[in-house]
N, C-alpha and C. Protein backbone atom coordinates (compact mmCIF):
# COMPACT_ATOMS: atom_id res chain seq x y z
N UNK A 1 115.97 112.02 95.05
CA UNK A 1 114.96 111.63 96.00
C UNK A 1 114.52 112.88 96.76
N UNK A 2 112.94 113.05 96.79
CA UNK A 2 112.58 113.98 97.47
C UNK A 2 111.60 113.67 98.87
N UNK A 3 111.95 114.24 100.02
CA UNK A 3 111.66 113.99 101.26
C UNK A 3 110.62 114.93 101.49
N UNK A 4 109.57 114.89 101.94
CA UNK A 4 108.58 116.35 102.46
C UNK A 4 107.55 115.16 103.56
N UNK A 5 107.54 116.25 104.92
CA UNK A 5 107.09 116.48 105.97
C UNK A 5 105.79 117.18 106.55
N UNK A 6 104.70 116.55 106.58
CA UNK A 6 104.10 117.55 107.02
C UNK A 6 103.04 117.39 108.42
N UNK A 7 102.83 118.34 109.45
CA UNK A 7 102.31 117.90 110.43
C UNK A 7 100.78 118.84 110.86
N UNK A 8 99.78 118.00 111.21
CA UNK A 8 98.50 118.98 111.26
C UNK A 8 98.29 118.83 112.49
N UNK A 9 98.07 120.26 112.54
CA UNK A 9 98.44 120.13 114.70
C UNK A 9 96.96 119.79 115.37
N UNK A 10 95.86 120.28 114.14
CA UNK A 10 94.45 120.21 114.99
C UNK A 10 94.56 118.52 115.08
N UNK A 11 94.35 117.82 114.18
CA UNK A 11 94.33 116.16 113.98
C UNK A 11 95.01 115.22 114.61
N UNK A 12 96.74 116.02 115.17
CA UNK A 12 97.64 115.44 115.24
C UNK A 12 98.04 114.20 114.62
N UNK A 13 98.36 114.60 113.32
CA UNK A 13 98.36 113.18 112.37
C UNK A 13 100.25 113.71 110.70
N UNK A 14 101.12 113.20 111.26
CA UNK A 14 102.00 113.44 110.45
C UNK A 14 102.20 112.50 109.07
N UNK A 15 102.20 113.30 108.05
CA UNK A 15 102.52 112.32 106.63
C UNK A 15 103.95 112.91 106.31
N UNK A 16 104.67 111.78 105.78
CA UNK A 16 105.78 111.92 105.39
C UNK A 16 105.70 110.91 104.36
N UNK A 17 106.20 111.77 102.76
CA UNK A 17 106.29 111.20 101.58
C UNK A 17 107.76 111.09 101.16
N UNK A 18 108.31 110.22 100.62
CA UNK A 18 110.02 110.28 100.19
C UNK A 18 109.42 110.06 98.28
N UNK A 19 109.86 110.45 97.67
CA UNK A 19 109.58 110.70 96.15
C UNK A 19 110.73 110.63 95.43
N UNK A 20 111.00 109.31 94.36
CA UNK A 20 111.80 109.24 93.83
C UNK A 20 111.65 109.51 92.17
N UNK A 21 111.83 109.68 91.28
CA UNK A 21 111.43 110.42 90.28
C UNK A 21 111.75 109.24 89.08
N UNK A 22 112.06 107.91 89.34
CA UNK A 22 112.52 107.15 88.51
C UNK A 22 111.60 106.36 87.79
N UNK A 23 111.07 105.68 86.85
CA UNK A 23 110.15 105.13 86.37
C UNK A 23 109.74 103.84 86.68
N UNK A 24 110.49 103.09 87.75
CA UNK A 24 110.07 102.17 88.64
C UNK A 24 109.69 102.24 90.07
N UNK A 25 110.28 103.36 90.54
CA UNK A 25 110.43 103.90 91.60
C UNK A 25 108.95 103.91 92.79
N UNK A 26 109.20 103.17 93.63
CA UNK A 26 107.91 103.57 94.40
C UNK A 26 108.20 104.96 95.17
N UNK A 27 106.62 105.13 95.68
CA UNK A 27 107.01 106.18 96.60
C UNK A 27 106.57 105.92 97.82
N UNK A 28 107.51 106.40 99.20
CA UNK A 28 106.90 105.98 100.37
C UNK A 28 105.77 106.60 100.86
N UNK A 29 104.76 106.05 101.56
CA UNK A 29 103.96 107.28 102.46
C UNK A 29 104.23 106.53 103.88
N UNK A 30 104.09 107.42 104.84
CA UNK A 30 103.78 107.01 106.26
C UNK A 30 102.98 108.22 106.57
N UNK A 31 101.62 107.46 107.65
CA UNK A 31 101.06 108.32 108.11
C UNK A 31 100.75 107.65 109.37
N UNK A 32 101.66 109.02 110.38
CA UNK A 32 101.37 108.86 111.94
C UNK A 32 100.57 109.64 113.02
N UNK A 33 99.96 108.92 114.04
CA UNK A 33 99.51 110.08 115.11
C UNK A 33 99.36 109.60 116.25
N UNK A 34 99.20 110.01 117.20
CA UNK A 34 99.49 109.52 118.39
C UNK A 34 99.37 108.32 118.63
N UNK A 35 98.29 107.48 118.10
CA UNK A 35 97.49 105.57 118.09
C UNK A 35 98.33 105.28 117.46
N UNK A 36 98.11 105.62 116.01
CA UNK A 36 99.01 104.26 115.31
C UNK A 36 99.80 104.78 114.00
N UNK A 37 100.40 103.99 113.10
CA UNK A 37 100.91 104.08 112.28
C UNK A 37 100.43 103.67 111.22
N UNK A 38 100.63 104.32 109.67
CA UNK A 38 100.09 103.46 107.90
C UNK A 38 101.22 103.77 107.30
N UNK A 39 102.18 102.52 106.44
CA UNK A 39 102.66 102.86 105.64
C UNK A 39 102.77 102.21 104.94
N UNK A 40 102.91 102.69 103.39
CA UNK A 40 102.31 102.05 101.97
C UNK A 40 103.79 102.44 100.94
N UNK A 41 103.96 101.46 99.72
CA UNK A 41 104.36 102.26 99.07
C UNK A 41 103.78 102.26 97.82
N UNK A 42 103.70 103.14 97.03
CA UNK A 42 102.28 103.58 95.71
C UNK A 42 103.50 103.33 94.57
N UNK A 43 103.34 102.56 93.66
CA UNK A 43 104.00 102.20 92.35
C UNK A 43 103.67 103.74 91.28
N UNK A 44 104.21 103.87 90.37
CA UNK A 44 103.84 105.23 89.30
C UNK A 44 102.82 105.51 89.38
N UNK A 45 101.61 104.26 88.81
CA UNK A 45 100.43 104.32 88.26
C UNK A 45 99.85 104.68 89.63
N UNK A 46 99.71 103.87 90.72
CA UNK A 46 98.64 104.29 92.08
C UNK A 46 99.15 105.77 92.14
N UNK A 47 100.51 106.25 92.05
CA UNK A 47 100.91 107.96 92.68
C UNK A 47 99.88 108.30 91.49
N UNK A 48 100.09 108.48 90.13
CA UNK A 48 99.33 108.95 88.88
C UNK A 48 97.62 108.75 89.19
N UNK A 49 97.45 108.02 89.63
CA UNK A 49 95.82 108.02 90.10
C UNK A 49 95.12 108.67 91.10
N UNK A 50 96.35 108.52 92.37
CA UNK A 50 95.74 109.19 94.00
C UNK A 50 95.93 110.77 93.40
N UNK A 51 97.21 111.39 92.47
CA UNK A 51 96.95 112.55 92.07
C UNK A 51 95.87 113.22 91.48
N UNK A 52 95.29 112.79 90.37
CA UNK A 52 94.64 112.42 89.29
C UNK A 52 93.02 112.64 90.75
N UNK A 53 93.07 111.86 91.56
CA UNK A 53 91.48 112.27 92.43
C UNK A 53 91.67 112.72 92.87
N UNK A 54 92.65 113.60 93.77
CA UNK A 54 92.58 114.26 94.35
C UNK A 54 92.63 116.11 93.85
N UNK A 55 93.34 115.83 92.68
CA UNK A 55 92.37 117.19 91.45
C UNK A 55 91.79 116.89 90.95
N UNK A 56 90.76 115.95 90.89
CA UNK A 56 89.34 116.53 91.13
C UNK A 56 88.62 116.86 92.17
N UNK A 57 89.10 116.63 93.42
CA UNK A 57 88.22 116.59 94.50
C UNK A 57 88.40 118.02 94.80
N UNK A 58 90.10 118.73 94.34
CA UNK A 58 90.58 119.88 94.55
C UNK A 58 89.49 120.66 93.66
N UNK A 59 89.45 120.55 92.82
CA UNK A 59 88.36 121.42 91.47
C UNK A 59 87.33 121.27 92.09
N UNK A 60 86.50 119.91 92.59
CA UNK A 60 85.20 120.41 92.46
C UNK A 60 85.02 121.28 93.88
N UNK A 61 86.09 120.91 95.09
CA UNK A 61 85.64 121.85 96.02
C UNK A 61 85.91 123.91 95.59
N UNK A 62 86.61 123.86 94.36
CA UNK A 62 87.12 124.81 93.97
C UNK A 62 85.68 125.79 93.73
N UNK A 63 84.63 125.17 92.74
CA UNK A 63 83.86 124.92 91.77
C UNK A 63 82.68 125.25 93.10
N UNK A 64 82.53 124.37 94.43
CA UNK A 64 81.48 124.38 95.38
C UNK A 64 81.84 125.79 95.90
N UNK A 65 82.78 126.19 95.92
CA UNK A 65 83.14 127.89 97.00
C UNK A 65 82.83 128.43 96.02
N UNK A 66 82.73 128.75 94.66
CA UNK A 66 82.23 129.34 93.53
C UNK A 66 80.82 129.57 93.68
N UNK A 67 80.05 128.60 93.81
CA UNK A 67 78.65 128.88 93.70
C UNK A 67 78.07 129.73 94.95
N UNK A 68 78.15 130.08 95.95
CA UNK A 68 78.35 131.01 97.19
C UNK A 68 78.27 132.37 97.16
């Protein structure tokens, strides 16, 4: 099981993911900030998908600082 922390000081908004590596395994998210709280847990396929858009969103902003 893997634990990672992370906190963005401009937003004030903390995510904390726990990651288990097993093939049923959910994974936790919580995301906090001063108001309120979200927490979900993403089955294989949703983690395999939210990854999956978010490289692309990583590429195409990659791709937009390119043209500049």
């Amino acid at each position: 099981m893997i634990e990672t922390r992370k906190h963005y000081a401009e937003a004030n908004v903390e995510i904390t993911v726990v990651y288990d590596d097993g093939p049923e395994s959910l994974t936790y998210v919580l995301v906090a900030t001063e108001d309120s709280t979200a927490e979900f847990n993403l089955t294989p396929a949703d983690l395999n998908g939210l990854t999956s858009v978010l490289n692309e969103a990583q590429a195409a902003k990659y791709r937009h600082n390119l043209s500049f």
